[in-house]
N, C-alpha and C. Protein backbone atom coordinates (compact mmCIF):
# COMPACT_ATOMS: atom_id res chain seq x y z
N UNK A 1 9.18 15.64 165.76
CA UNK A 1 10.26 14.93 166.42
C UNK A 1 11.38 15.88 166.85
N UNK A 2 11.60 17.12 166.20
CA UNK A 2 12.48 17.47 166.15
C UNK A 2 12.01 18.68 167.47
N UNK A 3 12.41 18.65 168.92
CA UNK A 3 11.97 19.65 169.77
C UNK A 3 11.86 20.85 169.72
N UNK A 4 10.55 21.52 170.64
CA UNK A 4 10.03 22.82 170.38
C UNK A 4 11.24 24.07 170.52
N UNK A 5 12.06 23.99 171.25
CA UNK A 5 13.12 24.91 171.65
C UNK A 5 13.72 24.96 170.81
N UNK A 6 14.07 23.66 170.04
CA UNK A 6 15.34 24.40 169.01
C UNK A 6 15.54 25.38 168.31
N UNK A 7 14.01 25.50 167.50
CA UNK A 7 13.84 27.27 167.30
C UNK A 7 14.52 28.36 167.50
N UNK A 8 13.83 28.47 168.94
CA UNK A 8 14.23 29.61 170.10
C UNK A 8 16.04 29.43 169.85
N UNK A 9 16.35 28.54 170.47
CA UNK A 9 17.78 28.12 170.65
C UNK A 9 18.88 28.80 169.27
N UNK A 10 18.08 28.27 168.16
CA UNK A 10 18.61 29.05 166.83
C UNK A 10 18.78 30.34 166.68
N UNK A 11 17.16 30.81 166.97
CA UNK A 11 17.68 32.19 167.11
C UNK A 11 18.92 33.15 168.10
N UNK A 12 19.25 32.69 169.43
CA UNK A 12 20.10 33.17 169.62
C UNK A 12 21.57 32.66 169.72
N UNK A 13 21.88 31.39 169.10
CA UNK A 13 23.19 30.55 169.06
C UNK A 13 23.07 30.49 167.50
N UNK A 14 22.44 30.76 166.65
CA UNK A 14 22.75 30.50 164.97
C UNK A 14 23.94 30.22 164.89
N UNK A 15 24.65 31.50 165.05
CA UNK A 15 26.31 31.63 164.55
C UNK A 15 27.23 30.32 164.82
N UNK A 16 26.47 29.58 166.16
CA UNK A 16 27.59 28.47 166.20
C UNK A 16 27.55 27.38 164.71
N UNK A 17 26.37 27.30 163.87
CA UNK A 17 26.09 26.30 163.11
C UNK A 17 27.56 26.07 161.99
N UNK A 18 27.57 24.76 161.59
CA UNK A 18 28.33 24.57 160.13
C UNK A 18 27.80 24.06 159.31
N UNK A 19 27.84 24.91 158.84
CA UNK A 19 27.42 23.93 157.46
C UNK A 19 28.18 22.72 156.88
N UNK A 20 27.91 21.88 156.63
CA UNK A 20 28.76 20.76 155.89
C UNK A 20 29.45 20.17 156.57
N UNK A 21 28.74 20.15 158.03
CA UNK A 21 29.88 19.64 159.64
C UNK A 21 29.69 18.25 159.26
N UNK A 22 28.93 17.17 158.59
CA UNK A 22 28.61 15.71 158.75
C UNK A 22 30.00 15.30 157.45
N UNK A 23 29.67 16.23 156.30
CA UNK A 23 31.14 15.44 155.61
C UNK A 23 32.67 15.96 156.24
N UNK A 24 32.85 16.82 156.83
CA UNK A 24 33.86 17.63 157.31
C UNK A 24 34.28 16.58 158.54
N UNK A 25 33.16 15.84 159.29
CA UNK A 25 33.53 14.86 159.85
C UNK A 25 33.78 13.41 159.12
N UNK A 26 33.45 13.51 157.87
CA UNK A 26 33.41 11.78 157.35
C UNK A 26 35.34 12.09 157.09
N UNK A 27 35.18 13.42 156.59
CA UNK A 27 36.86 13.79 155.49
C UNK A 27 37.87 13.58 156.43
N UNK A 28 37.33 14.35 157.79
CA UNK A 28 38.70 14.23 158.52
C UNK A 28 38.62 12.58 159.12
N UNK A 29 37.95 11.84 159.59
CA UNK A 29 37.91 10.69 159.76
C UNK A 29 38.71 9.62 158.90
N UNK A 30 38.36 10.28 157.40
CA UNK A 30 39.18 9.41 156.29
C UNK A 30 41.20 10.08 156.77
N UNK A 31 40.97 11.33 156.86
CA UNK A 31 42.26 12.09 156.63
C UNK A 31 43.28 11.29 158.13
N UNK A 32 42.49 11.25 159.05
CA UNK A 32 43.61 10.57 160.20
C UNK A 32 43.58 9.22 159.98
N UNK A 33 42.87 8.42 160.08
CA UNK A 33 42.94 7.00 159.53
C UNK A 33 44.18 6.80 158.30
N UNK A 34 43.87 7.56 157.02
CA UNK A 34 45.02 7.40 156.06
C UNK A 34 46.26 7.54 156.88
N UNK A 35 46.81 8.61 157.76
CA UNK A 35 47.90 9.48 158.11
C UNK A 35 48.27 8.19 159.01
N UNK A 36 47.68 7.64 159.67
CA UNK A 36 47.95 6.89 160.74
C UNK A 36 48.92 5.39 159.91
N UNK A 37 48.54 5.53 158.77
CA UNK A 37 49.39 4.28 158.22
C UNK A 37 50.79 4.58 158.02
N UNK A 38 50.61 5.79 157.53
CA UNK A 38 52.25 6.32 158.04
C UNK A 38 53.09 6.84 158.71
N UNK A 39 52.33 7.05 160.24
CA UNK A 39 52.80 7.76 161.50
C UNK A 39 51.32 7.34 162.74
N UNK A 40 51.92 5.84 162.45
CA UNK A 40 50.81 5.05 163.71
C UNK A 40 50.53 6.06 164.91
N UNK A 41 51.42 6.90 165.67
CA UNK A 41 51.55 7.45 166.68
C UNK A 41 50.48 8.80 166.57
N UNK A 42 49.96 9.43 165.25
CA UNK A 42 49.36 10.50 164.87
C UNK A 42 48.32 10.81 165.39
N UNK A 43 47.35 9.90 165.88
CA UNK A 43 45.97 9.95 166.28
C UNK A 43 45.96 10.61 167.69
N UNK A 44 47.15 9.65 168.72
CA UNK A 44 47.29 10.57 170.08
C UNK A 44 47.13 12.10 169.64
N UNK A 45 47.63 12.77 168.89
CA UNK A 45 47.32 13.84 169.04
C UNK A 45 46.33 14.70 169.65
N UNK A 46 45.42 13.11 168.94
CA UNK A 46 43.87 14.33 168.56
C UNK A 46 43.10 13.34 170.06
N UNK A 47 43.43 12.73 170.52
CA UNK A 47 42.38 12.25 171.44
C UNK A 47 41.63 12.60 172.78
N UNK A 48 41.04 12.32 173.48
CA UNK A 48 40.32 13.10 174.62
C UNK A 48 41.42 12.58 175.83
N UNK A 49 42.56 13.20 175.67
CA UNK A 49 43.53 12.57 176.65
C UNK A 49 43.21 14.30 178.15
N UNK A 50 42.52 13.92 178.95
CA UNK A 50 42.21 14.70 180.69
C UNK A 50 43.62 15.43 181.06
N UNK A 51 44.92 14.55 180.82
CA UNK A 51 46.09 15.56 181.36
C UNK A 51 46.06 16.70 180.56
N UNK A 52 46.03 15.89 179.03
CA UNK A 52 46.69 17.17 178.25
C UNK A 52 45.75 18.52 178.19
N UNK A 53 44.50 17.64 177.98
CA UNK A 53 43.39 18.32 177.61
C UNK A 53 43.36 19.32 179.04
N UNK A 54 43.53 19.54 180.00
CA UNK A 54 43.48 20.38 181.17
C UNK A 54 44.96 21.02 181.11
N UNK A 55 45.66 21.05 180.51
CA UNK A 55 47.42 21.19 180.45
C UNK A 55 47.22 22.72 179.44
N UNK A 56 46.11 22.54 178.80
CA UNK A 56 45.89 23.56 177.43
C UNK A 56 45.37 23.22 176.52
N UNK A 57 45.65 21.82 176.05
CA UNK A 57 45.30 21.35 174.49
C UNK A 57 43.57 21.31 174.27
N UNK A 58 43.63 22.38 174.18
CA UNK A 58 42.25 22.54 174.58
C UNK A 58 41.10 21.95 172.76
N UNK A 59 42.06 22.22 171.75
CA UNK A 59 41.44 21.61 170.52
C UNK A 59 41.25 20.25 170.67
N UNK A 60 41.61 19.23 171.88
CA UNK A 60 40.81 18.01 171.93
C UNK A 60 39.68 17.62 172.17
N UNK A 61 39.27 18.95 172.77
CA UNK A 61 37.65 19.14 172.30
C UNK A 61 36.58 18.71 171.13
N UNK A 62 37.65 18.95 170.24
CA UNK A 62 36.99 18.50 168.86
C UNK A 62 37.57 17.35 168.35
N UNK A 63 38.69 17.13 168.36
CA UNK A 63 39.84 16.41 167.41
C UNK A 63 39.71 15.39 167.63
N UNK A 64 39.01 14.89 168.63
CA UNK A 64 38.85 13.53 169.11
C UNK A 64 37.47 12.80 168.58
N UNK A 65 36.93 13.86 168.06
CA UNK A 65 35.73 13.12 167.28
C UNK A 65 36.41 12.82 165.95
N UNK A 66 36.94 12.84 165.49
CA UNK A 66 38.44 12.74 163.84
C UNK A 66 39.25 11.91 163.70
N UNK A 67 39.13 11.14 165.40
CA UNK A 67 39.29 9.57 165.19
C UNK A 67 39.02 8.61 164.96
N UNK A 68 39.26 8.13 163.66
CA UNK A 68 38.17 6.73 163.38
C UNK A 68 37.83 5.69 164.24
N UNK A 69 37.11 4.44 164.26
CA UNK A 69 37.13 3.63 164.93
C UNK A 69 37.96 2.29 164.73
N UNK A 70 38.20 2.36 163.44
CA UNK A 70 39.52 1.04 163.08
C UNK A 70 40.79 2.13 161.97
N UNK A 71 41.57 1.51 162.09
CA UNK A 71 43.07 1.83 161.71
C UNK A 71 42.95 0.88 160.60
N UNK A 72 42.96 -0.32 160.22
CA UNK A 72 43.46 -0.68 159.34
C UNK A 72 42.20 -0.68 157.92
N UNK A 73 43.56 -1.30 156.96
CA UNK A 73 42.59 -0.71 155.59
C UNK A 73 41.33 -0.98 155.41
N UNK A 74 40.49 -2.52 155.77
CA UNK A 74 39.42 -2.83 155.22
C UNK A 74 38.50 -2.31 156.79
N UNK A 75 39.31 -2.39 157.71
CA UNK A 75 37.98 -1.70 159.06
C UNK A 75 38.06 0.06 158.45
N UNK A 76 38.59 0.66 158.21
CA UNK A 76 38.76 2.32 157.95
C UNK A 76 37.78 2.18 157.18
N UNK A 77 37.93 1.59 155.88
CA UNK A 77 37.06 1.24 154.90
C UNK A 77 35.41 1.23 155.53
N UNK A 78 35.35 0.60 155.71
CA UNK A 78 34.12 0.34 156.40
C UNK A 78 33.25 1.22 157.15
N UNK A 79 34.42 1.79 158.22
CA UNK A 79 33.92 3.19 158.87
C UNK A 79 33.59 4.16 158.00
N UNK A 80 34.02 4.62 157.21
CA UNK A 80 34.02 5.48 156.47
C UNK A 80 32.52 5.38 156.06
N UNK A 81 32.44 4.33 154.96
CA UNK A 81 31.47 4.02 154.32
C UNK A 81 29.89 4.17 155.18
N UNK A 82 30.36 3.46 156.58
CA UNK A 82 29.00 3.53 157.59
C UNK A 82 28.99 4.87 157.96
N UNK A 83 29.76 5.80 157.87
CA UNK A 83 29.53 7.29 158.12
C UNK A 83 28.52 7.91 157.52
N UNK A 84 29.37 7.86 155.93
CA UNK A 84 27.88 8.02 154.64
C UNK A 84 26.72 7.71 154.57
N UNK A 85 26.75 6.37 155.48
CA UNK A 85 25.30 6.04 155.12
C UNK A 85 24.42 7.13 156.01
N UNK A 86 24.59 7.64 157.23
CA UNK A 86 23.86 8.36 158.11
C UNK A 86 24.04 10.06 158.56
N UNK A 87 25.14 9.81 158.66
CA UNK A 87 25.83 11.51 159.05
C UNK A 87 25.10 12.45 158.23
N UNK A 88 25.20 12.68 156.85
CA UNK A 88 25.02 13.58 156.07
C UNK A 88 23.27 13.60 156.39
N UNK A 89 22.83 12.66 155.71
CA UNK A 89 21.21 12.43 156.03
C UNK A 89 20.64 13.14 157.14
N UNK A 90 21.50 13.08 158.25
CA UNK A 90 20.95 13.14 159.92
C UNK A 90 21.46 14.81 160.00
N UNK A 91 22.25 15.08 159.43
CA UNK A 91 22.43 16.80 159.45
C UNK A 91 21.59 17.56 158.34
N UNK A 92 20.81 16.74 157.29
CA UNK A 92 20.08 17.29 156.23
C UNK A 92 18.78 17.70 157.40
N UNK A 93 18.51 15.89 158.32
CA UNK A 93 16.78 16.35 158.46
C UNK A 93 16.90 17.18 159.81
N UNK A 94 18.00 17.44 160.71
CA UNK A 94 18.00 17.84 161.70
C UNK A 94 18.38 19.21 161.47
N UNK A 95 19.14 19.42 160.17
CA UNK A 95 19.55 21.14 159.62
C UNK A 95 20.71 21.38 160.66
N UNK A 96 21.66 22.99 159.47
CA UNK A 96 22.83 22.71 160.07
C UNK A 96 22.92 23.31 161.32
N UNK A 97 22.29 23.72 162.07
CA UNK A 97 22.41 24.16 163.53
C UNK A 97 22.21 22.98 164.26
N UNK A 98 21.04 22.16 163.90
CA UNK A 98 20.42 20.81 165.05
C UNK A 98 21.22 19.86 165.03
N UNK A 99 21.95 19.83 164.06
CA UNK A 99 23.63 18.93 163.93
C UNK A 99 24.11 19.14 164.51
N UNK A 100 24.78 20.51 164.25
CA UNK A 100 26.27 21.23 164.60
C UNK A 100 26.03 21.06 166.66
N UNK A 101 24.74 21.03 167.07
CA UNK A 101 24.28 21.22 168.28
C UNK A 101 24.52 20.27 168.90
N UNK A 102 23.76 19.30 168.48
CA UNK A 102 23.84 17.59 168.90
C UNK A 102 25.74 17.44 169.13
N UNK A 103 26.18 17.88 167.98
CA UNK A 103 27.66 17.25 168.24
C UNK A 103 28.25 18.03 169.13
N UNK A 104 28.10 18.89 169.41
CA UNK A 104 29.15 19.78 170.22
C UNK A 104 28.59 19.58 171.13
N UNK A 105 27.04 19.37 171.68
CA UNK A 105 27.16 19.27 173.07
C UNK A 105 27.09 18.05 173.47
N UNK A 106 27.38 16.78 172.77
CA UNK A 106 28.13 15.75 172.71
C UNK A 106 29.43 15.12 173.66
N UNK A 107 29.93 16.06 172.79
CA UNK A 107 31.46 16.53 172.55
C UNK A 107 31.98 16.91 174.14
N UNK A 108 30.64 18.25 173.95
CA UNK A 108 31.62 18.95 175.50
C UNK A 108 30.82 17.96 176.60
N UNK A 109 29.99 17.11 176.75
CA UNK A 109 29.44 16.76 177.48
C UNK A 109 30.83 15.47 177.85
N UNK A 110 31.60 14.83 176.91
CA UNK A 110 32.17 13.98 177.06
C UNK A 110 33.43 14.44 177.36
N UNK A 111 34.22 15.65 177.02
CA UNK A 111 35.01 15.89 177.81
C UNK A 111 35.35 16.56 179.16
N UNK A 112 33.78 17.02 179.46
CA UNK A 112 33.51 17.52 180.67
C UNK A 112 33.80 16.16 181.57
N UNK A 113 33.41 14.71 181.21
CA UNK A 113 33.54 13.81 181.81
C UNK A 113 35.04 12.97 181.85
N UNK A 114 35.74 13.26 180.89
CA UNK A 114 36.60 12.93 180.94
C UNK A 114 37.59 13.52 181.99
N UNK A 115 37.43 14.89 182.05
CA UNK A 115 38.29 15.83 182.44
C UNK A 115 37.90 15.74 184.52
N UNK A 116 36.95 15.47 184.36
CA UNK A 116 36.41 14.79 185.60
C UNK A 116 36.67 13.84 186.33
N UNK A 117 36.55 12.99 185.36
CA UNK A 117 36.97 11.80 185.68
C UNK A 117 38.58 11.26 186.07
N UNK A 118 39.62 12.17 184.61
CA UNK A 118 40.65 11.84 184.84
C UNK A 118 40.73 10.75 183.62
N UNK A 119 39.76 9.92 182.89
CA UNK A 119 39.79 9.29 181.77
C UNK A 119 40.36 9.63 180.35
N UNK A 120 40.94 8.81 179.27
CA UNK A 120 40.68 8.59 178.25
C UNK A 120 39.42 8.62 177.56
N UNK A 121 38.60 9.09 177.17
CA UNK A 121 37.29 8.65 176.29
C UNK A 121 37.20 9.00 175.42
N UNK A 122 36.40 7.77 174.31
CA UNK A 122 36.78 7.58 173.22
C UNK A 122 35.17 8.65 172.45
N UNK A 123 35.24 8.60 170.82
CA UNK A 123 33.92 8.89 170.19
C UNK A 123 32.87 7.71 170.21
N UNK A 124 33.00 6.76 170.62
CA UNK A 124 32.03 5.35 170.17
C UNK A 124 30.90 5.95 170.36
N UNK A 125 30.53 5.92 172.01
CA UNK A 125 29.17 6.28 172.13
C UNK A 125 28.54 7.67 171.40
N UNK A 126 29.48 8.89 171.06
CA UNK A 126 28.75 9.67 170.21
C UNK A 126 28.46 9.41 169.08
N UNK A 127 29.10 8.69 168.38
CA UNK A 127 28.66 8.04 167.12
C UNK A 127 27.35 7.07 167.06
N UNK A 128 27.49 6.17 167.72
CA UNK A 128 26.76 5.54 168.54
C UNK A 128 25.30 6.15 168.24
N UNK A 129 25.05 7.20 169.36
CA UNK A 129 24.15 8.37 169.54
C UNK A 129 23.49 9.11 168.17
N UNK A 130 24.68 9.37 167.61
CA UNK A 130 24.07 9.96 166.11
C UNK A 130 23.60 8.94 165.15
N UNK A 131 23.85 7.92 165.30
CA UNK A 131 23.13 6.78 164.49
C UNK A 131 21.87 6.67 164.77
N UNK A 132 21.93 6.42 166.07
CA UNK A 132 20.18 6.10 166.94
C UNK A 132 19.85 7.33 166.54
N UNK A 133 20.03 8.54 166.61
CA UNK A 133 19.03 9.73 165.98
C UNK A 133 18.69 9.36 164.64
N UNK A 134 19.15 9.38 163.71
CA UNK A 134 19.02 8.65 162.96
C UNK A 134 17.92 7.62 162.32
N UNK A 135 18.06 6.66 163.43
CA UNK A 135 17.17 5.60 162.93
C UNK A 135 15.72 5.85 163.44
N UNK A 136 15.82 6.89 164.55
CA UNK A 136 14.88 7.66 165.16
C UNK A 136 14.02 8.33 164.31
N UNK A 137 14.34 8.72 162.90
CA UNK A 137 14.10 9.70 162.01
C UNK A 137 13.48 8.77 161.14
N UNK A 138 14.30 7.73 160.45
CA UNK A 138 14.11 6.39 159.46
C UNK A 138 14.30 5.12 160.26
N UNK A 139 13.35 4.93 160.57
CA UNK A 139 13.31 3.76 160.93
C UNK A 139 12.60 2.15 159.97
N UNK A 140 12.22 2.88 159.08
CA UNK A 140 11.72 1.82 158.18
C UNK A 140 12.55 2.18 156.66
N UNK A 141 13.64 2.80 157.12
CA UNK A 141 15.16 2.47 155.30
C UNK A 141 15.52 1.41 155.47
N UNK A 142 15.98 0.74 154.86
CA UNK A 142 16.33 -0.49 154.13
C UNK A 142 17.43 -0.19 153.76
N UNK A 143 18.51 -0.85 154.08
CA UNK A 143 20.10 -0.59 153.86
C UNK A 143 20.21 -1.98 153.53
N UNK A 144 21.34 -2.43 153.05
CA UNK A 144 22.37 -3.45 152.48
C UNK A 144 23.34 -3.80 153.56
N UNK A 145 22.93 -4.32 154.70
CA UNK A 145 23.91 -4.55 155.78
C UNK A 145 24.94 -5.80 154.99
N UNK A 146 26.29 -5.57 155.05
CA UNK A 146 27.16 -5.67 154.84
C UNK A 146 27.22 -6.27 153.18
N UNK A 147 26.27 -5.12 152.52
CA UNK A 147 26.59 -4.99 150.77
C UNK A 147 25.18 -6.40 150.92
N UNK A 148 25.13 -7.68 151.16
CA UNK A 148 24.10 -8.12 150.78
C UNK A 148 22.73 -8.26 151.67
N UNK A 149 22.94 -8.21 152.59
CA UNK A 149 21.25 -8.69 153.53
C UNK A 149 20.64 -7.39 154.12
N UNK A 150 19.35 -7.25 153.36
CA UNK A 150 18.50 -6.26 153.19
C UNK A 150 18.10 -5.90 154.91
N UNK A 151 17.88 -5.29 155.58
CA UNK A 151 17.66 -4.87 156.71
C UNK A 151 17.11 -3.31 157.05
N UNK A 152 16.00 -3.28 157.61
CA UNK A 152 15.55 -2.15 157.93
C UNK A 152 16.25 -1.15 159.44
N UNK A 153 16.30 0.09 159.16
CA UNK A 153 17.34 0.56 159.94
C UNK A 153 16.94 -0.04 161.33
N UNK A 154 15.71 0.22 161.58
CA UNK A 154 14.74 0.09 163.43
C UNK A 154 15.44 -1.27 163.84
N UNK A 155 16.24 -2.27 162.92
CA UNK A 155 16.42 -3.55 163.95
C UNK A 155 17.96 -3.53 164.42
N UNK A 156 18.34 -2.26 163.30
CA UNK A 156 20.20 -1.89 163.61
C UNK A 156 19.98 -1.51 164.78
N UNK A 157 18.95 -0.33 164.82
CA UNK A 157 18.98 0.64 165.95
C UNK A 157 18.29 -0.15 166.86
N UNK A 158 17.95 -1.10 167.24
CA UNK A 158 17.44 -2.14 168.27
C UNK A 158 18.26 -2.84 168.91
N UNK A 159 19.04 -3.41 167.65
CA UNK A 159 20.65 -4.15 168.22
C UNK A 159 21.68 -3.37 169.06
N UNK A 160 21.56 -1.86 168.62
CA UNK A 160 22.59 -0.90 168.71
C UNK A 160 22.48 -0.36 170.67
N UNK A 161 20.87 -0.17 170.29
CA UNK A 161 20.39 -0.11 171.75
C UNK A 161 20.69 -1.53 172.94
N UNK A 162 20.45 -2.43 172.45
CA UNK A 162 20.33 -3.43 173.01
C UNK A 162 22.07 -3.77 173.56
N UNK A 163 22.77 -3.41 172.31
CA UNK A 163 24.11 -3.34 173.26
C UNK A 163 24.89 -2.41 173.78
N UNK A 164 24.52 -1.46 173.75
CA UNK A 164 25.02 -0.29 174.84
C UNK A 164 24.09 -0.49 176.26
N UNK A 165 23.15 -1.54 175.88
CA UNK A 165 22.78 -1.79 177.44
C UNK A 165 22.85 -2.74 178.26
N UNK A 166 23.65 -4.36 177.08
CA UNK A 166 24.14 -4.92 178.21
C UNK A 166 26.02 -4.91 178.17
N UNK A 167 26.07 -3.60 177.51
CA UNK A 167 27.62 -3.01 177.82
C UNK A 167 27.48 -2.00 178.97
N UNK A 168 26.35 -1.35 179.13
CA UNK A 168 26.56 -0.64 179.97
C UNK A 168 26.07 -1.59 181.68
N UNK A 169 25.73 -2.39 181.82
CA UNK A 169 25.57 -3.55 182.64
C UNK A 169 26.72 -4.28 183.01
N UNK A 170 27.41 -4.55 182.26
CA UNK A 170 28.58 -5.30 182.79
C UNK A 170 29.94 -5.11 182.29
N UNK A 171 30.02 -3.61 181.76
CA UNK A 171 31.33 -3.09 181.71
C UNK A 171 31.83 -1.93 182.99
N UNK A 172 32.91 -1.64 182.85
CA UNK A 172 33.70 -0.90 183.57
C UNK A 172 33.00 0.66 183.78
N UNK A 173 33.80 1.43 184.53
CA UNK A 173 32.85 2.36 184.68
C UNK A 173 33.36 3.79 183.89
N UNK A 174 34.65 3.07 183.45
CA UNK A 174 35.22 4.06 182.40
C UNK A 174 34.17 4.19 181.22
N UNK A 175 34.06 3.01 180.75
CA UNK A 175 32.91 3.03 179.46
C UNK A 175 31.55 3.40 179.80
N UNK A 176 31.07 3.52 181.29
CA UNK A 176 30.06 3.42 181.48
C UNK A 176 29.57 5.18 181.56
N UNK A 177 30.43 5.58 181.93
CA UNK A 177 30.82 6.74 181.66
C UNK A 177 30.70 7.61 180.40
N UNK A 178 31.69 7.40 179.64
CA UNK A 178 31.88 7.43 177.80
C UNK A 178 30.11 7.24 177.56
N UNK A 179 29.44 6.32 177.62
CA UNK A 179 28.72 6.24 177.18
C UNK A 179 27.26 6.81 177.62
N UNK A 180 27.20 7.75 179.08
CA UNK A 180 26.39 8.38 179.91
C UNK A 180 26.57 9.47 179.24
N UNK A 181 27.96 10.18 179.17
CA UNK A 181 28.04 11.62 178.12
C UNK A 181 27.88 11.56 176.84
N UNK A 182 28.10 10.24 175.92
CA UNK A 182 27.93 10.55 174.63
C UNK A 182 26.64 10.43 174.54
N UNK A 183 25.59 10.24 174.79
CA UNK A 183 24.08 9.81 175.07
C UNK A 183 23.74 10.83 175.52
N UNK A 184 24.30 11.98 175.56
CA UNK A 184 23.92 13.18 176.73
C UNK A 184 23.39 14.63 175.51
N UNK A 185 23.68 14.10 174.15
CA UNK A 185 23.06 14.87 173.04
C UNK A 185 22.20 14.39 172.81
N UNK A 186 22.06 12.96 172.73
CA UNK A 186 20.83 12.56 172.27
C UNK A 186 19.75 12.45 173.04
N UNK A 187 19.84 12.66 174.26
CA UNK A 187 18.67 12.29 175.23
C UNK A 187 18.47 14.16 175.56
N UNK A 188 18.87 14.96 174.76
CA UNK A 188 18.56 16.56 175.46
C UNK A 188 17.59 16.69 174.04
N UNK A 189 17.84 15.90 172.57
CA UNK A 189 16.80 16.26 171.37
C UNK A 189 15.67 15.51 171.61
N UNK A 190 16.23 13.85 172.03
CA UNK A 190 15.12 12.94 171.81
C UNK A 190 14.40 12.28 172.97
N UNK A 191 15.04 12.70 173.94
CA UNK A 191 14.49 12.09 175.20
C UNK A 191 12.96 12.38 175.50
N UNK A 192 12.65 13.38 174.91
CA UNK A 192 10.98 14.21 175.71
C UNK A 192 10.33 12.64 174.51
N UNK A 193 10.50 12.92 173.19
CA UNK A 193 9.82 12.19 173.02
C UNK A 193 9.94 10.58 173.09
N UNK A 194 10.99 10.09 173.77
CA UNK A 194 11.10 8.54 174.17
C UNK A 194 10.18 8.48 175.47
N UNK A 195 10.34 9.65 176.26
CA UNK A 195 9.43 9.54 177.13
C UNK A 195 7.94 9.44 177.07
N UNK A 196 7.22 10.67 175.78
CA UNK A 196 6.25 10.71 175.34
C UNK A 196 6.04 9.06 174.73
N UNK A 197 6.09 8.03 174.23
CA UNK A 197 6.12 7.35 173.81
C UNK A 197 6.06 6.28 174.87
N UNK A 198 6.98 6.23 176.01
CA UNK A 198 6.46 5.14 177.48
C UNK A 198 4.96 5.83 177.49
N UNK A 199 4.90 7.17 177.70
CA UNK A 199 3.83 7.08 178.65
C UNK A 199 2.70 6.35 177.47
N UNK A 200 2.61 6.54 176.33
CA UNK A 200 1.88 6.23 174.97
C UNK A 200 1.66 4.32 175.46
N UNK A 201 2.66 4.13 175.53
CA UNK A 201 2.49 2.28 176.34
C UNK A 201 2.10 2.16 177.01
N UNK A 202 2.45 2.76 177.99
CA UNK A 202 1.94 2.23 179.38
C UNK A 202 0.39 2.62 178.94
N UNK A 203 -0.07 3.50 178.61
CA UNK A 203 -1.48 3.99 178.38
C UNK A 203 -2.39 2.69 177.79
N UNK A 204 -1.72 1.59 176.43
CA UNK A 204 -1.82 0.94 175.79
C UNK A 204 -1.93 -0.17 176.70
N UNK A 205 -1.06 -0.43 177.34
CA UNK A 205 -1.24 -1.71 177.95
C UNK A 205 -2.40 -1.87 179.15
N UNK A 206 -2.98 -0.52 179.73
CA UNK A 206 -3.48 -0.46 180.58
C UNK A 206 -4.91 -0.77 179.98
N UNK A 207 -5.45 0.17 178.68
CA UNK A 207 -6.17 0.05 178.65
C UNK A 207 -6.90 -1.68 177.76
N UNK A 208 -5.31 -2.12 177.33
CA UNK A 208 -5.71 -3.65 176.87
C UNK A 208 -6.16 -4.69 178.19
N UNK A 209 -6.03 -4.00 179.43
CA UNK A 209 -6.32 -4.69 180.40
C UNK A 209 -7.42 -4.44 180.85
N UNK A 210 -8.36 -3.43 180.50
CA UNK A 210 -9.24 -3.11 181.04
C UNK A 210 -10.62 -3.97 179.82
N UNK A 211 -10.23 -4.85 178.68
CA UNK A 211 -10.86 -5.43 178.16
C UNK A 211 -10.83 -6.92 178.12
């Protein structure tokens, strides 16, 4: 699953890898969320804001993935917690280069678009993205969706798919956007084999027709 190049790719980009980049993202996620209860205004800092980010602020590159997705106590809560369940896992089986890779070219893929565009854009869809890798990997774990109802990851990541596509159908083109670049890591690891896999159907269905 994991593509033939990355190898190659390791050997001459190693140095970019981190180690321990999946909790380093859960910590700072917890660390601005907390901060934000006592200086609501804190998060602008870090976000994928196109003026600033072309002005110099060029660390919004990163900082904008360090924004949680809810502010208050029991949604932070939550985020947090849904971080754990996958992040760490998904940088164990992908190792710390195939992580560190996925996110950054994520990252720059989304502020290349932003900065393009002239947009705001948010982390959703990269998160988003690293989940579906993820479930790509485990698709038959069994999690505790919301502490009681047993659920196997493949129907999260079904739902997950299913609505980034009728969000990407009948939303704006700001999001539509956001969500073309954050998808733009995951479709450079996993795309050969989503493709390998149509053609695997179509093969299937053809030949159920031929009986």
């Amino acid at each position: 699953m994991i593509p033939s190049w990355l190898a190659k790719a390791e050997k001459r980009l190693g140095f970019i890898q981190i180690p321990g980049l999946a909790k380093f993202l859960i910590g700072m996620n917890a660390a601005v969320g907390l901060l934000s209860f006592f200086n609501p205004q804190f998060p602008a800092q870090l976000i994928l804001d196109p003026a600033l980010l072309l002005s110099g602020q060029i660390w919004r590159v990163v900082t904008f993935l360090f924004v949680p997705q809810a502010f208050d106590a029991l949604g932070l809560l939550i985020w947090i917690l849904w971080l754990f369940v996958f992040l760490p896992q998904l940088e164990w089986m992908m190792g710390d280069f195939g992580f560190t890779l996925i996110c950054l070219v994520s990252a720059l893929a989304t502020a290349a678009a932003s900065a393009l565009y002239g947009a705001v854009l948010s982390n959703t869809a990269i998160y988003a993205a690293l989940f579906l890798a993820y479930a790509r990997f485990n698709p038959e774990t069994q999690i505790l969706l919301f502490f009681f109802f047993p659920v196997k990851i493949k129907w999260i990541g079904a739902a997950v798919w299913a609505y980034l596509l009728v969000s990407f159908l009948f939303s704006g083109p700001v999001w539509r956007l956001e969500l073309l670049s954050g998808l733009f890591g995951y479709a450079l690891f996993f795309g050969p084999a989503h493709w390998q896999d149509f053609r695997f159907w179509i093969r299937r269905l053809k030949n159920r027709g031929r009986y």
